[in-house]
N, C-alpha and C. Protein backbone atom coordinates (compact mmCIF):
# COMPACT_ATOMS: atom_id res chain seq x y z
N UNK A 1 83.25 33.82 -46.91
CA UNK A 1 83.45 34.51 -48.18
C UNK A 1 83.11 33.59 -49.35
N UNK A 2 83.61 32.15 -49.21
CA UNK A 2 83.24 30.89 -50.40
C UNK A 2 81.66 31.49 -50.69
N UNK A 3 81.09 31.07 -49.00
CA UNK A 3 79.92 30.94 -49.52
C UNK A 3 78.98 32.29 -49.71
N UNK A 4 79.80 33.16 -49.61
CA UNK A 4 78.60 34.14 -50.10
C UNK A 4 78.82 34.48 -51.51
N UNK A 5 80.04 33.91 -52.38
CA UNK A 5 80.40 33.98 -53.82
C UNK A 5 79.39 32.87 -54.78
N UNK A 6 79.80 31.82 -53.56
CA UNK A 6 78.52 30.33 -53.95
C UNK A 6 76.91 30.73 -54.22
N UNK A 7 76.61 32.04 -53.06
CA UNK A 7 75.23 32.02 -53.37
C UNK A 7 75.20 32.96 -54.26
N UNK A 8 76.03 34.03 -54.67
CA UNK A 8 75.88 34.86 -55.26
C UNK A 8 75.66 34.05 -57.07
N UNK A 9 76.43 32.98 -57.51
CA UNK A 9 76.86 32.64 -58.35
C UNK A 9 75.24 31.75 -58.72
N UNK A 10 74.71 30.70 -57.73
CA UNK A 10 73.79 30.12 -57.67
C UNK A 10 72.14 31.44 -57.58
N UNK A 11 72.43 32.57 -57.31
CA UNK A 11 71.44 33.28 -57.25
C UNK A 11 71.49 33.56 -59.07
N UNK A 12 72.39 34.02 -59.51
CA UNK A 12 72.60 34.39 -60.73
C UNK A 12 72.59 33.61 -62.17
N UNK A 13 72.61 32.30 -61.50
CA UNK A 13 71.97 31.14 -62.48
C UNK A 13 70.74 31.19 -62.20
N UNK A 14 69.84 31.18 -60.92
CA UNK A 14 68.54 31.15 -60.97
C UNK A 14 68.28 32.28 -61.53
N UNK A 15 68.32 33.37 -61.66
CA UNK A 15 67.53 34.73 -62.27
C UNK A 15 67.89 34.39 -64.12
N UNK A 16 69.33 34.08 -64.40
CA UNK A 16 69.35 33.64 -65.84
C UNK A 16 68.43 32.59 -66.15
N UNK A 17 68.39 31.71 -65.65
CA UNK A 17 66.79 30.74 -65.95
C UNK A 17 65.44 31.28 -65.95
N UNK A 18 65.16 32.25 -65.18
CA UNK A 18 64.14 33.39 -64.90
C UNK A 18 63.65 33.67 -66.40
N UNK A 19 65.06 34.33 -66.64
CA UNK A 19 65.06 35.38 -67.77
C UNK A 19 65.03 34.58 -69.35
N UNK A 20 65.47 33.17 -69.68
CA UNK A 20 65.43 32.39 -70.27
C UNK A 20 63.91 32.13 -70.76
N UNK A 21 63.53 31.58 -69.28
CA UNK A 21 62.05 31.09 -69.93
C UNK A 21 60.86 32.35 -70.10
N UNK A 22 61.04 33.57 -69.34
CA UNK A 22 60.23 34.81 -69.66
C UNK A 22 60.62 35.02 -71.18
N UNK A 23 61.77 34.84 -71.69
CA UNK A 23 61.74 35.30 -73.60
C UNK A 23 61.60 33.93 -73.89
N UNK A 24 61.44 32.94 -73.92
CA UNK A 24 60.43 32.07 -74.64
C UNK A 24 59.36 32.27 -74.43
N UNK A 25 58.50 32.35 -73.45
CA UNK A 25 57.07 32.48 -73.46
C UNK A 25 56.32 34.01 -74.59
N UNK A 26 57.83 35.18 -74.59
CA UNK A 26 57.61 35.89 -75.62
C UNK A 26 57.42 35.13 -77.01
N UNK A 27 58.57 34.24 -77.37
CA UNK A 27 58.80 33.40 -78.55
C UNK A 27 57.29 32.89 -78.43
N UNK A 28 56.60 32.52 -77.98
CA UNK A 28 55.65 31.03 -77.60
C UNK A 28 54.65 32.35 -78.19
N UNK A 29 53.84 33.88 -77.62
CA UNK A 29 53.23 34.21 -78.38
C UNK A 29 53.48 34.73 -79.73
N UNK A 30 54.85 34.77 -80.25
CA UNK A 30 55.04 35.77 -81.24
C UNK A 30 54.19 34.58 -82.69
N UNK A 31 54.77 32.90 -81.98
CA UNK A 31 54.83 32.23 -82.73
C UNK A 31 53.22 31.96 -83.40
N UNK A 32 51.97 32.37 -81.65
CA UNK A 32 50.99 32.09 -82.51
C UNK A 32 49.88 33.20 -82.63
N UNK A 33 51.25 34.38 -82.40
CA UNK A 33 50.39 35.58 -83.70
C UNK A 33 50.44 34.89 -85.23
N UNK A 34 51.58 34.50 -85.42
CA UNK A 34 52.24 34.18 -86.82
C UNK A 34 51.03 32.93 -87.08
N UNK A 35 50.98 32.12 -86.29
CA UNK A 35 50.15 30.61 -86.67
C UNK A 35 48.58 31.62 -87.01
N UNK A 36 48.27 32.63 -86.62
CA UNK A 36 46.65 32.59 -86.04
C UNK A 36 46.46 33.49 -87.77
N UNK A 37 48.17 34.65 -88.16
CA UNK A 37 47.90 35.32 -89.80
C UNK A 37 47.92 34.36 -90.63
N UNK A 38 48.26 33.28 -90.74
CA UNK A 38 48.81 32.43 -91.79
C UNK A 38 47.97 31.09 -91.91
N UNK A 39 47.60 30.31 -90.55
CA UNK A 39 46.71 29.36 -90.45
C UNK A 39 44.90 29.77 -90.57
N UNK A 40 44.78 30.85 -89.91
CA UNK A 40 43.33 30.51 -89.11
C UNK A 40 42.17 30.53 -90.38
N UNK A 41 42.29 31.16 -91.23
CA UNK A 41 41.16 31.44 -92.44
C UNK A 41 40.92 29.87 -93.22
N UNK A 42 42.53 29.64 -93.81
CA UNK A 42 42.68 29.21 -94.43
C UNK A 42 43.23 27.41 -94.28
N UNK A 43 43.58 27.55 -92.67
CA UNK A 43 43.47 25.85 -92.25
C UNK A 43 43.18 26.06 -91.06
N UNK A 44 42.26 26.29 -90.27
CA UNK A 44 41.32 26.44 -89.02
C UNK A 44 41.75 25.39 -87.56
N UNK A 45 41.71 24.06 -88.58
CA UNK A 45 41.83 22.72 -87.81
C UNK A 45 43.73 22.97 -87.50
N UNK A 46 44.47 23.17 -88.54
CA UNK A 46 45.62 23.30 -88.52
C UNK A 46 45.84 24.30 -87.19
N UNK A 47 45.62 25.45 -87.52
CA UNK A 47 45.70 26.58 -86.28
C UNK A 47 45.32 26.09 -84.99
N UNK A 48 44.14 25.52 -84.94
CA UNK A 48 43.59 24.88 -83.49
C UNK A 48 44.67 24.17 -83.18
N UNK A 49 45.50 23.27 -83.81
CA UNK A 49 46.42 22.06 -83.20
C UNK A 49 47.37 22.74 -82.85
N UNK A 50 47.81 23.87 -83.59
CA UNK A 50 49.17 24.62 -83.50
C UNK A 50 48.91 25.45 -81.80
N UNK A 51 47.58 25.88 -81.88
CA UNK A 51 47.41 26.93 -80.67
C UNK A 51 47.51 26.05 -79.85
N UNK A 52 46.88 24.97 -79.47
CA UNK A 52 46.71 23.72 -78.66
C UNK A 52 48.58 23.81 -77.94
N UNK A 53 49.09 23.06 -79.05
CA UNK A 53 50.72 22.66 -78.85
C UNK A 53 51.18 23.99 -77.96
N UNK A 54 51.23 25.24 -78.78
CA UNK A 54 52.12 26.02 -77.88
C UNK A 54 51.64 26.63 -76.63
N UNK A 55 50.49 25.98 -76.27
CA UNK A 55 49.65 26.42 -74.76
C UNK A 55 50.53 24.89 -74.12
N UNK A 56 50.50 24.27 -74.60
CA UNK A 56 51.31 22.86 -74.24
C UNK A 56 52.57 23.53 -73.55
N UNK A 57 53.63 23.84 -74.68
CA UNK A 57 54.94 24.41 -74.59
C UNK A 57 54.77 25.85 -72.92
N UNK A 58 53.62 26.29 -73.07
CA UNK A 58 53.71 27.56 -72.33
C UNK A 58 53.54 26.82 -70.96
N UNK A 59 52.81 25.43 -70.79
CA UNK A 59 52.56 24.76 -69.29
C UNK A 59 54.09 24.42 -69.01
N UNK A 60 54.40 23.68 -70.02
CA UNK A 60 56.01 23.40 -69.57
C UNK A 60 56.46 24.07 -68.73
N UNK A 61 56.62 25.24 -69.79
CA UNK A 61 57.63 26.76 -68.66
C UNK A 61 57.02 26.80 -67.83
N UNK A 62 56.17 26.70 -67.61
CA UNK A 62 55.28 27.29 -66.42
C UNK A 62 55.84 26.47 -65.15
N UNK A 63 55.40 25.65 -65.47
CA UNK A 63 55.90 24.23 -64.25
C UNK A 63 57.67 23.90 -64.11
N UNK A 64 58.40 24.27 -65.46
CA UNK A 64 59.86 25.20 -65.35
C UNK A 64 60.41 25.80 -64.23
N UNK A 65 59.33 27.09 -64.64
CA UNK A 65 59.88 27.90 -63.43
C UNK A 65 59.31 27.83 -62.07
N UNK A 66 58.19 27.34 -61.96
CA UNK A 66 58.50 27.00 -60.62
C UNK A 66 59.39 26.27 -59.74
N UNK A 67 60.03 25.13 -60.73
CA UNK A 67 61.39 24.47 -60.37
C UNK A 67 62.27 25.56 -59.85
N UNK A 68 62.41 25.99 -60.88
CA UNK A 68 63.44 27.32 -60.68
C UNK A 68 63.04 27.76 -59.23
N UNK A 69 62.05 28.45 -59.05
CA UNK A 69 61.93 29.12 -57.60
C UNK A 69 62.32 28.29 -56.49
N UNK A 70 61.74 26.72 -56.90
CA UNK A 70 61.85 25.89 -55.72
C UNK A 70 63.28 25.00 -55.62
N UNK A 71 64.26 25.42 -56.39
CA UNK A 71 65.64 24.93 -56.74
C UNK A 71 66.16 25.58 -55.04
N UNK A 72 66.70 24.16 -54.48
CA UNK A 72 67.58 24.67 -53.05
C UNK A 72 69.24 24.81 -53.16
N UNK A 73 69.67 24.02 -54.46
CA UNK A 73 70.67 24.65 -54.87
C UNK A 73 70.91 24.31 -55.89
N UNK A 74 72.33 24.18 -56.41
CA UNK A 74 73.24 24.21 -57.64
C UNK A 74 72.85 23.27 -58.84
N UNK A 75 73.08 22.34 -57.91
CA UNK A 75 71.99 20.59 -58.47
C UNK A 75 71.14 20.59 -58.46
N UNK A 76 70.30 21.79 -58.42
CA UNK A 76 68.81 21.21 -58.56
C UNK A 76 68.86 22.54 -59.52
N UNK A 77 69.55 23.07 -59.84
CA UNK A 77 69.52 23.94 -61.09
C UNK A 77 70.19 23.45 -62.42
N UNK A 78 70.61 23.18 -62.30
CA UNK A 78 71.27 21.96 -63.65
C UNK A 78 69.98 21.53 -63.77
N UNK A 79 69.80 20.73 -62.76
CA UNK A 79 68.98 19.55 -63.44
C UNK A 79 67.50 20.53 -63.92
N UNK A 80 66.97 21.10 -63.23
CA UNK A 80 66.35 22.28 -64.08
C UNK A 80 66.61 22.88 -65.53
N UNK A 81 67.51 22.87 -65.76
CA UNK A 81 68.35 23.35 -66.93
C UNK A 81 68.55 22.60 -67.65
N UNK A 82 68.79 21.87 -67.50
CA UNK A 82 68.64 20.49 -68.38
C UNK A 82 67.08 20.25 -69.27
N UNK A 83 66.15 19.93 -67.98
CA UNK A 83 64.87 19.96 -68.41
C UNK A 83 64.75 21.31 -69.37
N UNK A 84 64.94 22.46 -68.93
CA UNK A 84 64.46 23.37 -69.61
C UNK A 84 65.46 23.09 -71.54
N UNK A 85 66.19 22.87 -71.07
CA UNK A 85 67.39 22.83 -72.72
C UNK A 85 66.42 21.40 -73.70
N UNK A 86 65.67 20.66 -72.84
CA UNK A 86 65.36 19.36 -73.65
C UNK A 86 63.76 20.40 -73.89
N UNK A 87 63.02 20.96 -73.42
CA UNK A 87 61.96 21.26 -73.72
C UNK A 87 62.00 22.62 -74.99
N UNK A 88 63.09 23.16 -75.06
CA UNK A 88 63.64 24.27 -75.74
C UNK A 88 64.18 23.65 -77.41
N UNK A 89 64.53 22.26 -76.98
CA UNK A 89 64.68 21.75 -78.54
C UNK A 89 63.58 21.66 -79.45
N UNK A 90 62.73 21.05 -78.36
CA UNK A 90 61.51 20.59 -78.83
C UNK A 90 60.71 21.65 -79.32
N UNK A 91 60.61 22.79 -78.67
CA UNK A 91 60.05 23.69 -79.18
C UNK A 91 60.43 24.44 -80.52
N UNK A 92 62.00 24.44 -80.51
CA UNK A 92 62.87 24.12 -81.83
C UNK A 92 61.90 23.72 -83.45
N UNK A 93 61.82 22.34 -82.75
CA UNK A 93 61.67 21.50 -83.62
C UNK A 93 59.98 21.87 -84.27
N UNK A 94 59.62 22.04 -83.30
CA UNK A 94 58.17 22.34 -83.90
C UNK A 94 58.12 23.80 -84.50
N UNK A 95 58.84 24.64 -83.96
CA UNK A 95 58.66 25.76 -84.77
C UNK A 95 59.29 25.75 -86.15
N UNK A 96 60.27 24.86 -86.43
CA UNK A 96 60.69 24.86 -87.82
C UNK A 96 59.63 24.46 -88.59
N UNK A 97 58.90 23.19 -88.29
CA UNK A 97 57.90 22.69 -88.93
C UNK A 97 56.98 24.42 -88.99
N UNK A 98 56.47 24.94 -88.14
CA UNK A 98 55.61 25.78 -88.32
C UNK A 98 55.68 26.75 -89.09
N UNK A 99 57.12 27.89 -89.37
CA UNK A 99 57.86 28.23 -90.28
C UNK A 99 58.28 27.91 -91.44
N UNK A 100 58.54 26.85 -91.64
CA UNK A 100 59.16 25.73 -93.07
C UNK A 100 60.18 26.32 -92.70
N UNK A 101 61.67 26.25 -91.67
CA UNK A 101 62.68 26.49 -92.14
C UNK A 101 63.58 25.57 -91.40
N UNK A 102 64.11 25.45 -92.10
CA UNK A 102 65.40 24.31 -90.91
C UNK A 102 66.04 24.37 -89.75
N UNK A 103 65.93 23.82 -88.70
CA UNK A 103 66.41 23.70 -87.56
C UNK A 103 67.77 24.75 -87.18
N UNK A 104 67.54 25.15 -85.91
CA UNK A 104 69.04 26.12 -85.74
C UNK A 104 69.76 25.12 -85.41
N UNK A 105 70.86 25.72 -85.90
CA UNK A 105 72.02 25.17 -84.99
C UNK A 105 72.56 25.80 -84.10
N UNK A 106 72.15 24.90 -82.90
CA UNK A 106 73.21 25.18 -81.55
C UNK A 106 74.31 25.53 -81.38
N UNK A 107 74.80 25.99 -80.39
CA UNK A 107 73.41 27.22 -79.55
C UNK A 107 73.05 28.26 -80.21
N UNK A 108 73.28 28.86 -80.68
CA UNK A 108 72.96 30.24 -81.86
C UNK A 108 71.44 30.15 -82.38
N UNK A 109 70.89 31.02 -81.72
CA UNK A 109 69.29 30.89 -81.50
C UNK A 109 69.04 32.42 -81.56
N UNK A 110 68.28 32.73 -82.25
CA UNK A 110 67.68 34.48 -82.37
C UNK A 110 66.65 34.27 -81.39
N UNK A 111 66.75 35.26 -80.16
CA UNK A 111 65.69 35.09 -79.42
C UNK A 111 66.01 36.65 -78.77
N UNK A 112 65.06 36.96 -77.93
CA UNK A 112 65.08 38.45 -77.48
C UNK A 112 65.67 38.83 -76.27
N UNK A 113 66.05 37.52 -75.89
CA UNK A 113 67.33 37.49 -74.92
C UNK A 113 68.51 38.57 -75.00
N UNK A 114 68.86 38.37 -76.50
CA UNK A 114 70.15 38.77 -77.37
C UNK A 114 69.83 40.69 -77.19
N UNK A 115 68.72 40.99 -77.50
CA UNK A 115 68.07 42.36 -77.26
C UNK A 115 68.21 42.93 -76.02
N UNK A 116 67.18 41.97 -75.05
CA UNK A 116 67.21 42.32 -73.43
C UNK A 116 68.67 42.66 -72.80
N UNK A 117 68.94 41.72 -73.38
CA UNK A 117 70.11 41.30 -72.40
C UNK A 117 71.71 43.03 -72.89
N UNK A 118 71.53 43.50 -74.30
CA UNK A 118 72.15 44.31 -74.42
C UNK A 118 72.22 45.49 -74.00
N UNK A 119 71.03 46.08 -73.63
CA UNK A 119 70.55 47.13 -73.13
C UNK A 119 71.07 46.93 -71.68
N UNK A 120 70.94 45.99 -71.17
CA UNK A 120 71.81 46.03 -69.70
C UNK A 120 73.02 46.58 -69.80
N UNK A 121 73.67 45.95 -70.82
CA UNK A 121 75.06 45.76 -71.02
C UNK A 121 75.60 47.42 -70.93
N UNK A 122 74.32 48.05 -72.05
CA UNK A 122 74.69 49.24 -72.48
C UNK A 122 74.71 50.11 -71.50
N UNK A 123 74.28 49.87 -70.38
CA UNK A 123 74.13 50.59 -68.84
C UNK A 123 72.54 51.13 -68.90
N UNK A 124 71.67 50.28 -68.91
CA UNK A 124 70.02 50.55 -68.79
C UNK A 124 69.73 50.65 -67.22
N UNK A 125 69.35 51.55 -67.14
CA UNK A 125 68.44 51.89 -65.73
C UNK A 125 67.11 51.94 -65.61
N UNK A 126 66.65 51.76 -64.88
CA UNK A 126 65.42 51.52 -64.65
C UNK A 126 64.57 52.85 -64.63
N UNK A 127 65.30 53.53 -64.36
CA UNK A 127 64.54 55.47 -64.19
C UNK A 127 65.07 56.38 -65.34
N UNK A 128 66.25 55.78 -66.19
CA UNK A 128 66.67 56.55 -66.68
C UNK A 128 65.99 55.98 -68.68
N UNK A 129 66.46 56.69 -69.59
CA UNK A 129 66.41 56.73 -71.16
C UNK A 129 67.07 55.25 -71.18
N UNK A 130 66.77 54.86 -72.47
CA UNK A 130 67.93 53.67 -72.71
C UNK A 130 67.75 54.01 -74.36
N UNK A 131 69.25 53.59 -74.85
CA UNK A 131 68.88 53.89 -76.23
C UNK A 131 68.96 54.45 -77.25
N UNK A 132 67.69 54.15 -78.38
CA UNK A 132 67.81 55.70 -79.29
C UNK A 132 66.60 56.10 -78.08
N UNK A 133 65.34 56.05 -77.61
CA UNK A 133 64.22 56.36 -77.11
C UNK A 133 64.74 57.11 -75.85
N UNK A 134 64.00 58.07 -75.67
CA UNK A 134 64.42 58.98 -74.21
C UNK A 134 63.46 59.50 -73.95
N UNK A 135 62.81 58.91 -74.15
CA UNK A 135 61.14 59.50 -72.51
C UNK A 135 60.28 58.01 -72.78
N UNK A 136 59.05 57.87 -72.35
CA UNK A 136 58.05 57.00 -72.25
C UNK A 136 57.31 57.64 -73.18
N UNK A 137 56.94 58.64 -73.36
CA UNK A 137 56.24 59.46 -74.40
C UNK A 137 56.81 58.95 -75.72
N UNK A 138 57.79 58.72 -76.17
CA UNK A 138 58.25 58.38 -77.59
C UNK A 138 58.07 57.10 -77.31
N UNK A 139 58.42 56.29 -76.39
CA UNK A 139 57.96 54.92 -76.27
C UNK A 139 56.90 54.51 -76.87
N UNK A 140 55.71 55.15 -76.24
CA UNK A 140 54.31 54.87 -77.02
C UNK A 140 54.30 55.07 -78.48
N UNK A 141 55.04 56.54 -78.96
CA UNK A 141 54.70 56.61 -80.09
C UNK A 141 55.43 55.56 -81.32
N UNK A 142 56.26 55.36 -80.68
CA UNK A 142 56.85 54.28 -81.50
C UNK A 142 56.01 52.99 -81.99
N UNK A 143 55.37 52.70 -79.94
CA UNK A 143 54.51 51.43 -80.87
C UNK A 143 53.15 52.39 -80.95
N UNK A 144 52.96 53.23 -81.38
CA UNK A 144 52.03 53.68 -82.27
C UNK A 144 50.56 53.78 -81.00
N UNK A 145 50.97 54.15 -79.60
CA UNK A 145 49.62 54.19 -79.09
C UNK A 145 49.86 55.52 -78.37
N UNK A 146 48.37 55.71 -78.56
CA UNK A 146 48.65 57.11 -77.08
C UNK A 146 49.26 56.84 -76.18
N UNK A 147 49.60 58.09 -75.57
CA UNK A 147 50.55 57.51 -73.80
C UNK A 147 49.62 57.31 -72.95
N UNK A 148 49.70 56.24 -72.25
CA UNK A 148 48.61 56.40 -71.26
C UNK A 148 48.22 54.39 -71.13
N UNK A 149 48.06 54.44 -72.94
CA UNK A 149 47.58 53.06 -72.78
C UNK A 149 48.30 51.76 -71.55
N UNK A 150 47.25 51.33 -71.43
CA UNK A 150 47.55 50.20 -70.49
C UNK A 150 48.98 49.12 -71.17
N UNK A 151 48.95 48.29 -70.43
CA UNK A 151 50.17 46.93 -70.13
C UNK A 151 49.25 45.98 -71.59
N UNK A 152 47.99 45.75 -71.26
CA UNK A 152 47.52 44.70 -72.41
C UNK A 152 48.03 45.56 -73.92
N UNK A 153 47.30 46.73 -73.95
CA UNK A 153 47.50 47.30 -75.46
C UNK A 153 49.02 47.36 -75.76
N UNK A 154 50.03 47.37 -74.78
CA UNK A 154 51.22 47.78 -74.64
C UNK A 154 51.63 46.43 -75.31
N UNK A 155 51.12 45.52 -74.96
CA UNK A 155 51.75 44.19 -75.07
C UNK A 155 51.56 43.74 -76.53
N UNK A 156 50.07 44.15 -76.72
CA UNK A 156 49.76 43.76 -78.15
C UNK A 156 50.34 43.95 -79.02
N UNK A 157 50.31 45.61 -78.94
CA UNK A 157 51.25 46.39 -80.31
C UNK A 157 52.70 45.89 -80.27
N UNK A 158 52.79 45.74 -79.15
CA UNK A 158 54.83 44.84 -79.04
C UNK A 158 54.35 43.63 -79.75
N UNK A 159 53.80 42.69 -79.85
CA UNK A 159 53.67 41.37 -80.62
C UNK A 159 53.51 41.82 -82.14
N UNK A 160 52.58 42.94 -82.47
CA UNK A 160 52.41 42.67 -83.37
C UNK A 160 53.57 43.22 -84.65
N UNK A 161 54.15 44.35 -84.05
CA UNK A 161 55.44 45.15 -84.48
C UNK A 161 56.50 44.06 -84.49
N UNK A 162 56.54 42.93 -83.43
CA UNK A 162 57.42 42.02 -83.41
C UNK A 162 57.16 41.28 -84.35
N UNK A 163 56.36 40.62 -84.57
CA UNK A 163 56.06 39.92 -85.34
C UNK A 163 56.31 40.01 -86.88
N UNK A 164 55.92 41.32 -86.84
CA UNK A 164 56.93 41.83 -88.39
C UNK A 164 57.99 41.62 -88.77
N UNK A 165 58.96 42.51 -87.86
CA UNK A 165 60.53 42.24 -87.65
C UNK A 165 61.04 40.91 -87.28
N UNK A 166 60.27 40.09 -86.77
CA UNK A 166 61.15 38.93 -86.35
C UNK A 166 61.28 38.05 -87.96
N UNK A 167 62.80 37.67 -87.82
CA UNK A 167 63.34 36.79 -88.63
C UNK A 167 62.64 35.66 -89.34
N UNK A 168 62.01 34.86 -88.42
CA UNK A 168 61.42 34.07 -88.87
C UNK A 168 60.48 34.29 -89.68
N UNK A 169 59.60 35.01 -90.09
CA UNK A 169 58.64 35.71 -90.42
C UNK A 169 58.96 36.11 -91.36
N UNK A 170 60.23 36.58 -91.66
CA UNK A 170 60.58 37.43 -92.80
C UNK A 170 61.89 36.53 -93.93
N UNK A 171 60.97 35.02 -93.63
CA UNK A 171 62.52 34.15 -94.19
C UNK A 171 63.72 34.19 -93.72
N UNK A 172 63.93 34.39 -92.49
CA UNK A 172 65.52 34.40 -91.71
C UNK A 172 65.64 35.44 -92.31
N UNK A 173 65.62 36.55 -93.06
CA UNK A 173 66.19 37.86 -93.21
C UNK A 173 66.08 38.53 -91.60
N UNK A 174 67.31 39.10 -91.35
CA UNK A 174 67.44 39.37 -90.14
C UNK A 174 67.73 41.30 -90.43
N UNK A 175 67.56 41.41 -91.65
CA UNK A 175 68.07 43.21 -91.95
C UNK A 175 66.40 44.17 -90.84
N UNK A 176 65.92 43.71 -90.56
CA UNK A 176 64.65 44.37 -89.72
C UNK A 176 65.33 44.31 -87.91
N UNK A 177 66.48 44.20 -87.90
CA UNK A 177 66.71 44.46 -86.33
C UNK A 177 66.89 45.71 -85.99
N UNK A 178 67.21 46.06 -86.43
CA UNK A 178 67.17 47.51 -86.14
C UNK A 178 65.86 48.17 -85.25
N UNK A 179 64.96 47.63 -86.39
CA UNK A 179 63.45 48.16 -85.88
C UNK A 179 63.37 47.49 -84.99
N UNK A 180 63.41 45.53 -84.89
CA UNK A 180 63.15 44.94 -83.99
C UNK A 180 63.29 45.73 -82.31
N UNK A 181 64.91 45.96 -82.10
CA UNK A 181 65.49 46.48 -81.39
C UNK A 181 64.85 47.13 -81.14
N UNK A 182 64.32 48.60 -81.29
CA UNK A 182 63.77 49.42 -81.47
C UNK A 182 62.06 49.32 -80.31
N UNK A 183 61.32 48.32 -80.89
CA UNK A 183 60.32 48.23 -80.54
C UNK A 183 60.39 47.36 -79.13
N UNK A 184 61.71 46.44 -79.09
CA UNK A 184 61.94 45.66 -77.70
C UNK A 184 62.09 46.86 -76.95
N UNK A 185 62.91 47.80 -77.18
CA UNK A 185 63.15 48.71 -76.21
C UNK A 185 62.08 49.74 -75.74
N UNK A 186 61.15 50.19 -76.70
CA UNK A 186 60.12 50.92 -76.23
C UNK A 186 59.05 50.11 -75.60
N UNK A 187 59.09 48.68 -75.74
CA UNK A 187 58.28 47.91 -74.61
C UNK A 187 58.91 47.78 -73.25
N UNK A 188 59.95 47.64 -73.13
CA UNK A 188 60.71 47.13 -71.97
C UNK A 188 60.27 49.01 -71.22
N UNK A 189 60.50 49.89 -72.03
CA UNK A 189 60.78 51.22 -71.31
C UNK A 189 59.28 51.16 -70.26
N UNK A 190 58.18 50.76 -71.36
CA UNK A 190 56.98 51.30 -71.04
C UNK A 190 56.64 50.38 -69.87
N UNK A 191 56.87 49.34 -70.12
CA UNK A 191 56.55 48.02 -68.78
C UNK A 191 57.04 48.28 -67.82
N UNK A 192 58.06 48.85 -67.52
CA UNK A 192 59.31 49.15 -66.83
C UNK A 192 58.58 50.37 -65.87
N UNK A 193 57.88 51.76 -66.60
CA UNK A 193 57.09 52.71 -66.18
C UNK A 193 56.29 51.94 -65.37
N UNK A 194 55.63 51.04 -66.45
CA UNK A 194 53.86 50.90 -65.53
C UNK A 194 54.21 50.28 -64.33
N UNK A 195 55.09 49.54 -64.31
CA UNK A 195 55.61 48.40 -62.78
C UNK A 195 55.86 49.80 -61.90
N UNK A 196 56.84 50.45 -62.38
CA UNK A 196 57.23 51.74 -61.53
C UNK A 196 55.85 52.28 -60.56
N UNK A 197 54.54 52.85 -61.76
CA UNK A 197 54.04 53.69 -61.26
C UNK A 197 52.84 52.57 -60.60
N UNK A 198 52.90 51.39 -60.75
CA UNK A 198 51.88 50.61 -59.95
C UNK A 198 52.49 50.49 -58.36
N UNK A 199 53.50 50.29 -58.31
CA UNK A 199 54.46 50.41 -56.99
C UNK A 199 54.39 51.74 -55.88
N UNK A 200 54.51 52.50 -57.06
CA UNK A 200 54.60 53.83 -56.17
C UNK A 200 53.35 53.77 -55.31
């Protein structure tokens, strides 16, 4: 009984690390939609270094989570976690510079975790509505595409709707969650479909 609570507990730290570094790598593009409106015309060389860095930041995770998969237990998830918390500052740190705004303070971090993670809470199913949104059909229309469109266009219009609403973007004004919310959820619905109907 210990140990099937042990693995249960150790399974559930690995999937929270999962889920950790999948919404940074969201953070990682939102950041260089934002670098590519603001840099690319007008400091080119600047943008190149910035795109450079967060393809940097995205190998990290990358090589992250494979830890993660290849973690045989408890201790080798810490120490995973660890790595991931020191690479997460850093990314911190550079995004303030990229933003002009001052460093968060820990732990209290706006990330889409805070989103994802509510809709569970709220009792989200995988077949069912979540939400204000209740079909896949309003999904699309929300982010503004026909139904039908693929996972790439799906993805785009989610960055770029995000990108609006996100805080950073808008001087830490955080009064755009609503929408934010909004548009996490009609992506998650629609991704959620296409996995569905690629399976079937």
């Amino acid at each position: 009984m210990a140990d099937r609570e042990g693995l249960k507990k150790f399974l559930e730290k690995k999937n929270s690390l999962k889920r950790r570094i999948l919404e940074l790598n969201e953070t990682l593009h939102l950041d260089l939609a934002f670098a590519f409106e603001r840099l690319f015309e007008a400091r080119a060389y600047t943008y190149f270094a910035t795109e450079e860095k967060l393809r940097d930041f995205e190998a990290l995770f990358e090589k992250i989570a494979i830890q993660v998969d290849e973690a045989a237990d408890t201790g080798d998830l810490t120490r995973v976690a660890e790595r991931l918390a020191y690479v997460e500052e850093r990314l911190d740190e550079f995004e303030s510079r990229l933003y002009n705004r001052p460093r968060r303070k820990r732990p209290r971090r706006f990330n889409f975790t805070d989103f994802f993670s509510q809709f569970s809470r709220n009792g989200e199913s995988a077949s069912g509505a979540i939400g204000e949104i209740g079909s896949v059909s309003e999904a699309y229309q929300v982010l503004g595409l026909e139904e039908g469109s693929g996972l790439a266009q799906v993805t785009a219009a989610f960055r770029r709707f995000a990108k609006s609403y996100h805080p950073d973007a808008r001087g830490g004004d955080r009064s755009a969650e609503t929408q934010l919310r909004k548009i996490v959820e009609a992506y998650q619905l629609i991704k959620q479909h296409l996995t569905d109907s690629k399976n079937f």
